[in-house]
N, C-alpha and C. Protein backbone atom coordinates (compact mmCIF):
# COMPACT_ATOMS: atom_id res chain seq x y z
N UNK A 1 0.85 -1.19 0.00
CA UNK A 1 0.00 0.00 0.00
C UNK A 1 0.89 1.24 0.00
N UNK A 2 0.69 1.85 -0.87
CA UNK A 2 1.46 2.86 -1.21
C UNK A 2 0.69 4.03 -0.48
N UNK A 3 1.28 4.96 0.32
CA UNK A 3 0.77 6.32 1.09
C UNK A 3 1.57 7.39 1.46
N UNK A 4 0.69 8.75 0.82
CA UNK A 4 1.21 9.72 1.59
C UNK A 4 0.42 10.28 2.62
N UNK A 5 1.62 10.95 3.05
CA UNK A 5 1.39 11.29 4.61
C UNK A 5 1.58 13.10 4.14
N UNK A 6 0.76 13.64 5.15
CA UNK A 6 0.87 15.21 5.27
C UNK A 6 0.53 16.23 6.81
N UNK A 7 1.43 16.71 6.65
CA UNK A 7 0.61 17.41 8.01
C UNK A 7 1.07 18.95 7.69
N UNK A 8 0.44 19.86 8.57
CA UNK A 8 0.35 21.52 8.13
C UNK A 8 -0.09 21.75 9.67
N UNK A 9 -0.03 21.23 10.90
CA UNK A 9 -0.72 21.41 11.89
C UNK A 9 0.65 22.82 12.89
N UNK A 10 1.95 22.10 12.23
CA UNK A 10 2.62 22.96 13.16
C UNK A 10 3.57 23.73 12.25
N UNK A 11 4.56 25.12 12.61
CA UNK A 11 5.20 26.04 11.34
C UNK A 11 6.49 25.23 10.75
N UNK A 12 6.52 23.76 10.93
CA UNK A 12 7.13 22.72 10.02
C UNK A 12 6.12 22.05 9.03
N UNK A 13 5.84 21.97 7.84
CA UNK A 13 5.28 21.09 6.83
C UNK A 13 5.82 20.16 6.69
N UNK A 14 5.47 19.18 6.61
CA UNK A 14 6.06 17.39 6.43
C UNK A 14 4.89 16.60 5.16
N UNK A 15 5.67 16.26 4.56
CA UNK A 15 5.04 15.85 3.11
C UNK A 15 5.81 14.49 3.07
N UNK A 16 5.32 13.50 3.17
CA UNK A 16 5.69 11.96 3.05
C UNK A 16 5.65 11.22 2.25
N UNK A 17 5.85 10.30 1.48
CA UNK A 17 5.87 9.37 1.21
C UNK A 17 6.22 7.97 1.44
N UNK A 18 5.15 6.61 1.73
CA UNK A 18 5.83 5.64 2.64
C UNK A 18 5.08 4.25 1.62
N UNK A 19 5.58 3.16 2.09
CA UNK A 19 5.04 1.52 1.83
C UNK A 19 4.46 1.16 3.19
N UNK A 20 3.37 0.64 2.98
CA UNK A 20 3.14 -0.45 4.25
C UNK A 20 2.47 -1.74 3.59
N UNK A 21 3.36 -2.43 4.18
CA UNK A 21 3.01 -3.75 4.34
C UNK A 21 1.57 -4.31 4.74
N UNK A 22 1.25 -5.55 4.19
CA UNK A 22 -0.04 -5.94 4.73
C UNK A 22 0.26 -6.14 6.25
N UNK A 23 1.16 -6.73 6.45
CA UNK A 23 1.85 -6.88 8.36
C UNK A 23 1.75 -5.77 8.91
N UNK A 24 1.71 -4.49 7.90
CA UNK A 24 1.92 -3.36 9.40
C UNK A 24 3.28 -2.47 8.90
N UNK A 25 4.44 -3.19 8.28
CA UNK A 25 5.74 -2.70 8.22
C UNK A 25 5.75 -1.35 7.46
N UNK A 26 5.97 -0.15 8.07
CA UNK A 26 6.47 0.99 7.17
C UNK A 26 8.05 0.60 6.87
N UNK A 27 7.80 1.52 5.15
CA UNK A 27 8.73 1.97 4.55
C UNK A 27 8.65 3.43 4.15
N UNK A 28 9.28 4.30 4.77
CA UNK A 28 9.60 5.65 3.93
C UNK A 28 10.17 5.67 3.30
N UNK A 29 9.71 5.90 2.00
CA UNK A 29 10.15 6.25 0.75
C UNK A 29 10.98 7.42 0.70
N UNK A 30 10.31 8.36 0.80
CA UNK A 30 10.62 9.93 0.69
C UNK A 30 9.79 11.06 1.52
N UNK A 31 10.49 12.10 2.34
CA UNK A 31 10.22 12.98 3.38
C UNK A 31 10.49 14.20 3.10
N UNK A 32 9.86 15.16 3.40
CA UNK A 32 10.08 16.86 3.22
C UNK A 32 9.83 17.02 4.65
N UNK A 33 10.83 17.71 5.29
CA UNK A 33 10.23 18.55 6.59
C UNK A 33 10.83 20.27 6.62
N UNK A 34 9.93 20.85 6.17
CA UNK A 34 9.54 22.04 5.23
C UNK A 34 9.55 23.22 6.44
N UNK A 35 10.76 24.21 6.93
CA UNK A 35 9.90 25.32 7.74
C UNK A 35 8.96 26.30 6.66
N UNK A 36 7.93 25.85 7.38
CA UNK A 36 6.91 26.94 6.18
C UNK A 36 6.52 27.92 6.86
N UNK A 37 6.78 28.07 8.43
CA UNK A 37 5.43 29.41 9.03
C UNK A 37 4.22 29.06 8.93
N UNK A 38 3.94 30.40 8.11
CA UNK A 38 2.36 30.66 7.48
C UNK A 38 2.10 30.26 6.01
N UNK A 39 3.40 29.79 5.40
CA UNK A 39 3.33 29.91 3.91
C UNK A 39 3.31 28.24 3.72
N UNK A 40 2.02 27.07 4.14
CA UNK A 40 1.74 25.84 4.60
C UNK A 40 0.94 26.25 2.64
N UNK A 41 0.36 26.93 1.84
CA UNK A 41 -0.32 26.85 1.16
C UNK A 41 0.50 27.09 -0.03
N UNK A 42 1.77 27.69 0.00
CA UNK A 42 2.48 27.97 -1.55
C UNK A 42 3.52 26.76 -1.00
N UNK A 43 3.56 26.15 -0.32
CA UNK A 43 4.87 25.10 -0.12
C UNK A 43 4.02 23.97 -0.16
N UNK A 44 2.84 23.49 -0.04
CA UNK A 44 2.62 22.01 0.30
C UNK A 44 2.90 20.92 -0.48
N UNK A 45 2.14 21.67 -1.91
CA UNK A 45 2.49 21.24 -3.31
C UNK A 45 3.32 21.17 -3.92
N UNK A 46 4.87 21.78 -3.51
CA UNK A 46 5.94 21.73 -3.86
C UNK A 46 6.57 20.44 -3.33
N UNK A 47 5.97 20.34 -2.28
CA UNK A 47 6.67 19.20 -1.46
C UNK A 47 5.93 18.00 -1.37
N UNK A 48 4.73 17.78 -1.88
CA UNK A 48 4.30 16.54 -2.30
C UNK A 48 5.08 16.33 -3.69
N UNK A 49 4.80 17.48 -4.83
CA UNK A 49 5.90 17.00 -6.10
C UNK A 49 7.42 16.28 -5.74
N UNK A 50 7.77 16.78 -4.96
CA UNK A 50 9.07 16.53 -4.66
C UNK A 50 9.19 14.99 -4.39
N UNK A 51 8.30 14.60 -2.89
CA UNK A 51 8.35 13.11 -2.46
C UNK A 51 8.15 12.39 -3.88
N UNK A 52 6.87 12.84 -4.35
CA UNK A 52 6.49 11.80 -5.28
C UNK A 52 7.55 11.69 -6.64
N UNK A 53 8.35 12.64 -6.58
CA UNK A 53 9.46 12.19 -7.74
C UNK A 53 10.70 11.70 -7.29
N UNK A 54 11.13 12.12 -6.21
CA UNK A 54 12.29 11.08 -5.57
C UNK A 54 11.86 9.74 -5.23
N UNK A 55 10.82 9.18 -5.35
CA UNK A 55 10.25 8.01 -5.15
C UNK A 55 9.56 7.26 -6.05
N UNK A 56 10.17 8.00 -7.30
CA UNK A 56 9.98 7.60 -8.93
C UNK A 56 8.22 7.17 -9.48
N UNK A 57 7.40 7.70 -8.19
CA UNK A 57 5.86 7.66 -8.34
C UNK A 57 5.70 8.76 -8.96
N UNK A 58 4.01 8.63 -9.21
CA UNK A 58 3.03 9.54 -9.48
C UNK A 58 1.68 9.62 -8.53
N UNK A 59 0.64 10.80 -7.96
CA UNK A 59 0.01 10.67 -7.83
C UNK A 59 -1.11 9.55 -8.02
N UNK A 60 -1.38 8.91 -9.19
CA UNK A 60 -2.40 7.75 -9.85
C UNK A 60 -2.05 6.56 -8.97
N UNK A 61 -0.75 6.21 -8.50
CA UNK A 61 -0.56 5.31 -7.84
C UNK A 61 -0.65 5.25 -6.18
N UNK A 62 -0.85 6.28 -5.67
CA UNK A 62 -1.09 6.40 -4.18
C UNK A 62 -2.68 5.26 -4.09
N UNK A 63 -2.52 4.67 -2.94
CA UNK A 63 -3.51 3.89 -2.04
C UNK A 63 -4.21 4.71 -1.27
N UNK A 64 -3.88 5.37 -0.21
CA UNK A 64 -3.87 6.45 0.51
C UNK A 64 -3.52 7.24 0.95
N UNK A 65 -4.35 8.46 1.99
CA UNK A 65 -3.94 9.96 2.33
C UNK A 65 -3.88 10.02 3.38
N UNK A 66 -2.78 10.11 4.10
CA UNK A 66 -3.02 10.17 5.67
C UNK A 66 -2.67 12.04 5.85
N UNK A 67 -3.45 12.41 6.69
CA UNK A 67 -3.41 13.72 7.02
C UNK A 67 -3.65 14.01 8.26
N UNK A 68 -2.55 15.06 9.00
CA UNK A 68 -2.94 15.67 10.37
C UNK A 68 -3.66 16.27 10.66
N UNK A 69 -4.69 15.89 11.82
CA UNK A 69 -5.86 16.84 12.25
C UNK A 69 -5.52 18.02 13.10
N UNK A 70 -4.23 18.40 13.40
CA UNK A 70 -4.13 19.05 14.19
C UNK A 70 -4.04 18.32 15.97
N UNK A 71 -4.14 19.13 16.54
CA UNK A 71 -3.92 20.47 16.62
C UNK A 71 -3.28 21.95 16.20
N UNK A 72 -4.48 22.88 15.91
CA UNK A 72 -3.04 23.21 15.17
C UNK A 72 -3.83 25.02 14.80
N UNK A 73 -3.27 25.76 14.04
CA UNK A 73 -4.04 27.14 13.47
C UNK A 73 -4.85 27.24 12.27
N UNK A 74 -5.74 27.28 12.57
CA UNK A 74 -7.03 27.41 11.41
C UNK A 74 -6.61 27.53 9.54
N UNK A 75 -5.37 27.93 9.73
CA UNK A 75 -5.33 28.39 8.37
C UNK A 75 -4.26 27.11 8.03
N UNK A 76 -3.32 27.08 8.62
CA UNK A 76 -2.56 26.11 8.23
C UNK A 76 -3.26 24.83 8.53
N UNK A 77 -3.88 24.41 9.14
CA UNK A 77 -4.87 23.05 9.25
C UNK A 77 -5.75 22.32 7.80
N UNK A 78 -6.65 23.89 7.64
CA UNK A 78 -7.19 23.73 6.20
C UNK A 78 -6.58 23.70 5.09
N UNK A 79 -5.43 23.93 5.15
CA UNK A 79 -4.52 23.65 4.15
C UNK A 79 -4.08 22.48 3.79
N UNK A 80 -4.22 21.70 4.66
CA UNK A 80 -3.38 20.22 4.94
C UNK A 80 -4.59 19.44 4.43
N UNK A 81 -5.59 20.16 5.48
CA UNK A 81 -6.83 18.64 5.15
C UNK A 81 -7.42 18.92 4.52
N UNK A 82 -7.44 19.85 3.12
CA UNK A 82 -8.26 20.46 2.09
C UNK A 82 -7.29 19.62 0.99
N UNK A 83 -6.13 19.71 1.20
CA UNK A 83 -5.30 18.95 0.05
C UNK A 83 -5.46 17.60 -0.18
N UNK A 84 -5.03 17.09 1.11
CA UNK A 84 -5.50 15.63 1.29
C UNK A 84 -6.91 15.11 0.97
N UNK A 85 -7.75 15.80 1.56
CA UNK A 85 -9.42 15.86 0.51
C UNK A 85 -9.68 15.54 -0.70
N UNK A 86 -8.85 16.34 -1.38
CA UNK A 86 -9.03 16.94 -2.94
C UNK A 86 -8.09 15.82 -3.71
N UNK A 87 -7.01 15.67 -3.38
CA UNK A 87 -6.45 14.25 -3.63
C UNK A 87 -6.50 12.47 -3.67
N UNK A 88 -7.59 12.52 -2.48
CA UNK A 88 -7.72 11.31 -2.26
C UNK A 88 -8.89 11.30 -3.17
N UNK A 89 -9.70 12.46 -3.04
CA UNK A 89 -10.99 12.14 -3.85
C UNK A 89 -10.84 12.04 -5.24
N UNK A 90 -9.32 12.78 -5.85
CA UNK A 90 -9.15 12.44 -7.36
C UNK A 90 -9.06 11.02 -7.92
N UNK A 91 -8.18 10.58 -6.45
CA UNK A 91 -7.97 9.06 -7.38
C UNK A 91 -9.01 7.73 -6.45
N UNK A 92 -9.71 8.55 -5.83
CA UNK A 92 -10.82 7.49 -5.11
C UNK A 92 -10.45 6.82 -4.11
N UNK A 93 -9.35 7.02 -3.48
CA UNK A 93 -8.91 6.54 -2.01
C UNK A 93 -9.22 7.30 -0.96
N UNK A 94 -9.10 6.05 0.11
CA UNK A 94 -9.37 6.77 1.30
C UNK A 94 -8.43 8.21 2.03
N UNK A 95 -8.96 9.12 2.60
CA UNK A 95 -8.38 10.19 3.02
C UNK A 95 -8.37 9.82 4.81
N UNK A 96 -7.09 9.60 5.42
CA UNK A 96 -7.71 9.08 6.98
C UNK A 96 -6.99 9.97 7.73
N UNK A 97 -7.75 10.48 8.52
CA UNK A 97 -7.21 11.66 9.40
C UNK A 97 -6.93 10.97 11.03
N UNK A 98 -5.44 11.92 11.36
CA UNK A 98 -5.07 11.75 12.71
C UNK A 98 -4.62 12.39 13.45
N UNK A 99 -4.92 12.37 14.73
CA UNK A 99 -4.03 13.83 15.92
C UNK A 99 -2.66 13.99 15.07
N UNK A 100 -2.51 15.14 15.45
CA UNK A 100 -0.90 15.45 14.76
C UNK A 100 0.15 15.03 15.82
N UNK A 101 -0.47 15.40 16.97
CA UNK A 101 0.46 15.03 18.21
C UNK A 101 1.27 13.60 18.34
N UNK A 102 -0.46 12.48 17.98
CA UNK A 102 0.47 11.10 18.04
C UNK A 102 1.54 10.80 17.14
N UNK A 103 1.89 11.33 16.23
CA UNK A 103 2.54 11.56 15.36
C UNK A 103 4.19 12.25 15.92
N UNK A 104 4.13 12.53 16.51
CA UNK A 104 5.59 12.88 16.97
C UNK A 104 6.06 12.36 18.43
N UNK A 105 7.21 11.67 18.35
CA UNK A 105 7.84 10.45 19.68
C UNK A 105 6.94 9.29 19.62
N UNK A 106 7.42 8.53 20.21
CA UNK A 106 6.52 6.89 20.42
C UNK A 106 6.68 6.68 21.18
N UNK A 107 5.92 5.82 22.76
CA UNK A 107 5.90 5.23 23.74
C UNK A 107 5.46 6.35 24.52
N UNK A 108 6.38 6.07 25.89
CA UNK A 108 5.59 7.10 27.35
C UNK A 108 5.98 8.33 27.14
N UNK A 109 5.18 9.25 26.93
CA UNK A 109 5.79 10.43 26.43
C UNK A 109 4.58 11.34 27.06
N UNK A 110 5.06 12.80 26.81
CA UNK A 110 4.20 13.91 26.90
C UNK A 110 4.62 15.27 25.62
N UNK A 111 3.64 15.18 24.74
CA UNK A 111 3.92 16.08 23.68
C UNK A 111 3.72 17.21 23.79
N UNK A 112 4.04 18.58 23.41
CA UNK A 112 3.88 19.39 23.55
C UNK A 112 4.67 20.78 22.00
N UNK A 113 3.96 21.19 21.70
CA UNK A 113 3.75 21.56 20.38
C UNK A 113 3.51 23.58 20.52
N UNK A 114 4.08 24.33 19.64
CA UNK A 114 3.65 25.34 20.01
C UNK A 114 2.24 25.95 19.86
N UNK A 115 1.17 26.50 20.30
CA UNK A 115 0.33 26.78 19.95
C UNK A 115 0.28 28.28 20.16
N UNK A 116 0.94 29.07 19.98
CA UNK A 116 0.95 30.62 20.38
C UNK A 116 -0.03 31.28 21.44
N UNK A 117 0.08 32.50 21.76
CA UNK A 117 -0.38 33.25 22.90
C UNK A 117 0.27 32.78 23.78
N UNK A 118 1.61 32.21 23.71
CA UNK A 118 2.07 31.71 24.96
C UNK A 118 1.65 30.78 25.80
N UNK A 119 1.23 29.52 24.90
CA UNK A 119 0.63 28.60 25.06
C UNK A 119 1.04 27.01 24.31
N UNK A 120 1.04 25.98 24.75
CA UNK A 120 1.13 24.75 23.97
C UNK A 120 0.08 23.98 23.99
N UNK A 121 -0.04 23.41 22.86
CA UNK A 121 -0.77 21.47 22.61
C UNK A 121 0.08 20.69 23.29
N UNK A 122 -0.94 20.08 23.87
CA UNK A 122 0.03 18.76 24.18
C UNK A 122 -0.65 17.79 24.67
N UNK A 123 -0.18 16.82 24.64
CA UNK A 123 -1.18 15.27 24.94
C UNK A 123 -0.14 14.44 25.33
N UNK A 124 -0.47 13.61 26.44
CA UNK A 124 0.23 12.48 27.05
C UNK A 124 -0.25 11.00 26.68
N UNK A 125 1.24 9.93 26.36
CA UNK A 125 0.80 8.54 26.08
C UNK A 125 1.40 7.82 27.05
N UNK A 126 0.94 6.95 27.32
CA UNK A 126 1.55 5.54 27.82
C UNK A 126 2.18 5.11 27.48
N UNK A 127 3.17 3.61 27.99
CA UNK A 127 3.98 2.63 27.36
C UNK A 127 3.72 1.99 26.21
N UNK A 128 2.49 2.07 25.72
CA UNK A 128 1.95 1.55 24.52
C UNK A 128 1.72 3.05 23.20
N UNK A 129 2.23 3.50 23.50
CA UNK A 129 1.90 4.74 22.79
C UNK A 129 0.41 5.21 22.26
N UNK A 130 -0.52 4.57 23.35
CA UNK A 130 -2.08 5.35 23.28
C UNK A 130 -1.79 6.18 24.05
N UNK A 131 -2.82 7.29 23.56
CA UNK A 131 -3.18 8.35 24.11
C UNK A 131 -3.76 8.08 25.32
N UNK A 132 -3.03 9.22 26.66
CA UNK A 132 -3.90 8.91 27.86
C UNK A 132 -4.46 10.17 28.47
N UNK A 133 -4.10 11.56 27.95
CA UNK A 133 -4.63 12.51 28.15
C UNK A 133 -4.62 13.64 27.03
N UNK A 134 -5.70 14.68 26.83
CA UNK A 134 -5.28 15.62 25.58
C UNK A 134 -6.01 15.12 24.22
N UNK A 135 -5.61 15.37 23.57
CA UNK A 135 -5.26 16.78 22.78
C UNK A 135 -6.02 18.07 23.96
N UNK A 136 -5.02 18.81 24.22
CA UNK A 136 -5.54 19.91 25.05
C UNK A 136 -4.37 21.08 24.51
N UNK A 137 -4.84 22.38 25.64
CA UNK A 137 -4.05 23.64 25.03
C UNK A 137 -4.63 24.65 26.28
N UNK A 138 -2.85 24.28 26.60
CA UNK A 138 -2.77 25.19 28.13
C UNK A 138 -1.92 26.46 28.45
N UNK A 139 -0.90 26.66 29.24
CA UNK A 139 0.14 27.22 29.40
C UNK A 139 0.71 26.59 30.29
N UNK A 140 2.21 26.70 29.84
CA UNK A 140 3.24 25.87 30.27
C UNK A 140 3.63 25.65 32.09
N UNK A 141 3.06 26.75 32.41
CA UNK A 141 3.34 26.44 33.92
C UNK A 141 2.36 26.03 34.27
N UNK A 142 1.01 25.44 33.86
CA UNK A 142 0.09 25.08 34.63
C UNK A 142 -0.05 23.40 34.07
N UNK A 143 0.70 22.91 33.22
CA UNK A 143 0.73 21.69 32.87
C UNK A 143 1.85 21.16 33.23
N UNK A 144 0.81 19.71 34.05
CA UNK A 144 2.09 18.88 34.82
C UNK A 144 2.30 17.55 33.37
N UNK A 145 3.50 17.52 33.60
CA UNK A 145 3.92 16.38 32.21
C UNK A 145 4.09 15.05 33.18
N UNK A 146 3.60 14.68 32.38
CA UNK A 146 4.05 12.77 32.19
C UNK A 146 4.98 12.22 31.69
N UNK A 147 5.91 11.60 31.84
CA UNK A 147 7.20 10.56 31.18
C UNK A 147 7.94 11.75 30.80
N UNK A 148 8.90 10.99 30.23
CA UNK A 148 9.40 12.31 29.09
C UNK A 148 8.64 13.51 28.17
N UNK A 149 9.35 14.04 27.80
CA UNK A 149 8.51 15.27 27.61
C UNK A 149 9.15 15.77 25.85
N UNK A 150 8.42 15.46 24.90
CA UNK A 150 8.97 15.96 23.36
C UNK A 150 8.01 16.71 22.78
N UNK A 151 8.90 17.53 21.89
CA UNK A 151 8.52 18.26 21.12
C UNK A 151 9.19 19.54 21.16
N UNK A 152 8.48 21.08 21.15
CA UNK A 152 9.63 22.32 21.08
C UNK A 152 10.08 22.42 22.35
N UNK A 153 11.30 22.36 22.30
CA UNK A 153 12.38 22.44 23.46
C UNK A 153 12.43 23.76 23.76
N UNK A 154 11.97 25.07 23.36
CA UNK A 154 11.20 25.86 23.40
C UNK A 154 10.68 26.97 24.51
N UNK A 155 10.46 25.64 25.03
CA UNK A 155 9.26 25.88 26.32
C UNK A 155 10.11 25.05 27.70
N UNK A 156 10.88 24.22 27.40
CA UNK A 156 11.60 24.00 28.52
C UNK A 156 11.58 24.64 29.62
N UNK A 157 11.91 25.74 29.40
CA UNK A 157 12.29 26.16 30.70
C UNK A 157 10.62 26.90 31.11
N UNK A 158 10.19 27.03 30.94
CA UNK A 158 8.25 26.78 31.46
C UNK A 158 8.40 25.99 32.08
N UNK A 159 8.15 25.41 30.98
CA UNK A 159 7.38 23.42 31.60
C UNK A 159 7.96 23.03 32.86
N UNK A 160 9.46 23.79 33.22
CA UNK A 160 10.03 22.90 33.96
C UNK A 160 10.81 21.88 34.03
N UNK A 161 11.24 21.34 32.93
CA UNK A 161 11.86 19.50 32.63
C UNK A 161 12.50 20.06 31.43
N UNK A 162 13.22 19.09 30.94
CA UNK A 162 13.57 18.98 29.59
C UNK A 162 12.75 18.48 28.44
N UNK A 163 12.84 19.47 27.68
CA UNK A 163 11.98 18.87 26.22
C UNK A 163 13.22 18.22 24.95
N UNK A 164 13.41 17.10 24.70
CA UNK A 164 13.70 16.37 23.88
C UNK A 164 13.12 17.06 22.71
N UNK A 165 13.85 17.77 21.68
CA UNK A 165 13.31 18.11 20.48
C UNK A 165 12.68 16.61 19.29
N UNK A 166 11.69 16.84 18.85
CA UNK A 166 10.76 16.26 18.17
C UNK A 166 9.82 16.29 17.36
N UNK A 167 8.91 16.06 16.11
CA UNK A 167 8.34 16.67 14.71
C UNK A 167 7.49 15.81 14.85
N UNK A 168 6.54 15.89 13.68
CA UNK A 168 5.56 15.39 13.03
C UNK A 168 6.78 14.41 12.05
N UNK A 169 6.44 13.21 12.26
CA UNK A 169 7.34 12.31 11.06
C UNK A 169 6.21 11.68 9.87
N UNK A 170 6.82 11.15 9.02
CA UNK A 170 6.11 10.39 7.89
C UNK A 170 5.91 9.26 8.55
N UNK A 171 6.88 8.54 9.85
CA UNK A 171 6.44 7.43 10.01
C UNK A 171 5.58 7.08 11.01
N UNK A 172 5.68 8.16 11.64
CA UNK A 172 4.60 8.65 12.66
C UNK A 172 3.30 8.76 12.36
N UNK A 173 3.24 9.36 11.43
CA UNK A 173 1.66 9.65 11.15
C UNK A 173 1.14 8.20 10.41
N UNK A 174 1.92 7.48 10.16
CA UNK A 174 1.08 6.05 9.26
C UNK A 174 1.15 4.84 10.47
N UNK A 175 2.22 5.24 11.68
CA UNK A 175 1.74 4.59 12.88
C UNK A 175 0.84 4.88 13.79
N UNK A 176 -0.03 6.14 13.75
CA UNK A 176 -1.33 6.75 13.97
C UNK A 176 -2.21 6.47 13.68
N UNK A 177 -2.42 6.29 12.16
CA UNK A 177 -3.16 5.78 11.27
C UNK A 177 -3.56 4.21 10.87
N UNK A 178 -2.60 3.43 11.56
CA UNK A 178 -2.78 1.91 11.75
C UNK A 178 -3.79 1.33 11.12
N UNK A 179 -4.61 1.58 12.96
CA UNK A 179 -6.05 0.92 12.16
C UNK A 179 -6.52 1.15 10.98
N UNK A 180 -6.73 2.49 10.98
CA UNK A 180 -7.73 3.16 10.05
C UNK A 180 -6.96 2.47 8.20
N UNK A 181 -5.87 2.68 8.40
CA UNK A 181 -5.28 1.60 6.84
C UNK A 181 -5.36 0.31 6.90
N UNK A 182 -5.66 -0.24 8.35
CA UNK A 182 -6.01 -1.67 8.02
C UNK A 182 -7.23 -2.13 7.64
N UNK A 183 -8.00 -1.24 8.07
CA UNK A 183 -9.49 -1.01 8.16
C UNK A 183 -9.92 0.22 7.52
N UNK A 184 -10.39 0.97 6.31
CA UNK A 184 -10.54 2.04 6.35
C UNK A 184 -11.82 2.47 6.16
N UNK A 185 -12.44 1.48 6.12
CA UNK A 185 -14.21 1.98 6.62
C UNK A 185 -14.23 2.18 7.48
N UNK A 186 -13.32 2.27 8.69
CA UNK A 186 -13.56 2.93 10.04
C UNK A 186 -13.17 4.15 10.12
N UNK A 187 -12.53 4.60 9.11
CA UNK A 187 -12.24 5.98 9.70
C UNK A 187 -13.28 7.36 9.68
N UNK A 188 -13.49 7.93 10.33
CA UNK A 188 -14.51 9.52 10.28
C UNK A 188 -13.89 10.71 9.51
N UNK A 189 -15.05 10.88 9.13
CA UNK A 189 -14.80 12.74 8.44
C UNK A 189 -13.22 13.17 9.05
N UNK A 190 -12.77 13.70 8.37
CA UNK A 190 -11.64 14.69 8.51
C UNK A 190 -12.13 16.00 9.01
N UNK A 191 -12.13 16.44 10.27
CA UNK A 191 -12.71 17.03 11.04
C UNK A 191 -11.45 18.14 12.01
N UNK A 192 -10.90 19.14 11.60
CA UNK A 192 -9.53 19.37 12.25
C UNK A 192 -9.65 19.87 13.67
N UNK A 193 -9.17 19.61 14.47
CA UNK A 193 -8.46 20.14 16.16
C UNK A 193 -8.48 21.27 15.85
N UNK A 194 -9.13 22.21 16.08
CA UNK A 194 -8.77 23.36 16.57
C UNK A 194 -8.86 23.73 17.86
N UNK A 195 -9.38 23.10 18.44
CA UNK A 195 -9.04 23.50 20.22
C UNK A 195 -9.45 25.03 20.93
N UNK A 196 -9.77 25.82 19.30
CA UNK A 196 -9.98 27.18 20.43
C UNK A 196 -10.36 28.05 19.22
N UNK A 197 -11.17 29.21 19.50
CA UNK A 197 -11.50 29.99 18.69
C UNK A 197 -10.18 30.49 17.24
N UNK A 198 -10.67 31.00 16.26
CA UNK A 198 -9.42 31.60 15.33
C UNK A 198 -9.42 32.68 15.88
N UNK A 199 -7.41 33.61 16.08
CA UNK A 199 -7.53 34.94 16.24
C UNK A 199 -8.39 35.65 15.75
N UNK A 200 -9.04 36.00 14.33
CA UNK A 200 -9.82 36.72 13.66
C UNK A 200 -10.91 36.53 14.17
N UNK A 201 -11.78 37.48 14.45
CA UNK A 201 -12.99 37.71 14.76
C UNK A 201 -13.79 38.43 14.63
N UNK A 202 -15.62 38.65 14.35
CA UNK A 202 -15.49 39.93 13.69
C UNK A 202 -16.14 40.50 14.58
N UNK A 203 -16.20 42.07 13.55
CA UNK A 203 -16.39 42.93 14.92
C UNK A 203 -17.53 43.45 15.50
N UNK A 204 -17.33 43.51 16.46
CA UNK A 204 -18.78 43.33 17.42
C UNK A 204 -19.33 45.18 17.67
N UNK A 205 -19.29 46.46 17.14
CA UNK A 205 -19.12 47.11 16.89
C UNK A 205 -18.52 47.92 15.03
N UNK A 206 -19.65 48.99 15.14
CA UNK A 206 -19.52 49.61 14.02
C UNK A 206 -19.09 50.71 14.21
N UNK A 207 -18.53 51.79 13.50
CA UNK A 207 -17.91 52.76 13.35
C UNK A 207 -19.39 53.94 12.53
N UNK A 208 -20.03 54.53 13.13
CA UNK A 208 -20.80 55.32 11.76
C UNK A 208 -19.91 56.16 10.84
N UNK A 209 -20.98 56.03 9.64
CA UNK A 209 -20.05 56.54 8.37
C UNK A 209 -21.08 57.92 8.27
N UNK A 210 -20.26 59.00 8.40
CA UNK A 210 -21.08 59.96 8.16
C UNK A 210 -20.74 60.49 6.57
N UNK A 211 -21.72 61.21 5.92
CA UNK A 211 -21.13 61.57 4.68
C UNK A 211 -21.42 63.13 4.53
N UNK A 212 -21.43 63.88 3.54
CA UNK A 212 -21.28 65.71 3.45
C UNK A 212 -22.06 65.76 2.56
């Protein structure tokens, strides 16, 4: 089963390409991990072209779309899971969406991701690398971590502990996605994390326009 992987949830873009086995076994093919910022919409497409030609594919041959739900900022989110949408639906495969979080470190961990205003995502797993608390979005001194602690090292000195630097991987997100490629009538709408209102808002107040 041939799959790409995408995520736009955090100001790194990661554009994948991988094999999995009927057993389960990833192979990454080919990886972009892209600082994009805000610019998740003039880079995404550059960097799916890219995987898919170092990996001597084409689009027509993808199986599936794995895409990050976020957590993450409204604009760069829809970017990710609007592509993955529009792709999977060209060539009639499944599109399977997953936390972005489980997607970066494996096992007992506590993730933590930037989410601005001086604030992080972050979600805690177990020894099995399920999720045992989160997707949430706090501030750093009021969140107590579990196990080790990955993602932007950043915030370290907040949090308190050491943060182990850590990403969104290609192989991450298709070990997220497990079930849902073993099974993919189970998976739900692509539905993104946003966790909290968008900065933009409108305005609750008018200005009168007088004229002469």
């Amino acid at each position: 089963m041939l799959v790409l992987a995408l995520d736009t949830a955090t100001p790194t873009l990661v554009a994948g390409l991988a094999r999995r086995s009927p057993e389960g076994t990833v192979e990454v093919l080919a990886e972009r991990a892209v600082p994009s910022g805000n610019r998740h919409a003039e880079l995404l497409t550059i960097a799916v072209a890219e995987v898919l030609a170092e990996a001597g594919t084409t689009v027509a041959a993808l199986d599936a779309v794995v895409t990050g739900l976020g957590p993450g900022p409204f604009t760069g989110l829809r970017v990710g899971v609007v592509t993955a949408a529009a792709l999977a639906d060209a060539r009639g495969v499944p599109a399977l969406g997953v936390c972005s979080l489980d997607a970066v470190g494996s096992g007992a961990r506590t993730v933590v991701t930037d989410a601005r205003r001086k604030e992080v995502y972050w979600a805690a797993y177990g020894a099995d690398g399920v999720r045992t608390g989160g997707p949430g979005v706090a501030r750093p001194e009021e969140l107590t971590a579990e196990g080790p602690v990955v993602g932007d090292p950043r915030f370290a000195e907040r949090l308190g502990v050491e943060v182990a630097p850590a990403e969104v991987t290609t192989a991450g997100m298709l070990r997220a996605a497990a079930a849902q490629l073993a099974d993919p009538s189970s998976a739900g709408p692509l539905v993104p994390l946003y966790l909290r209102r968008p900065d933009a808002v409108p305005p609750t107040s008018f200005k009168p326009v007088t004229t002469t």
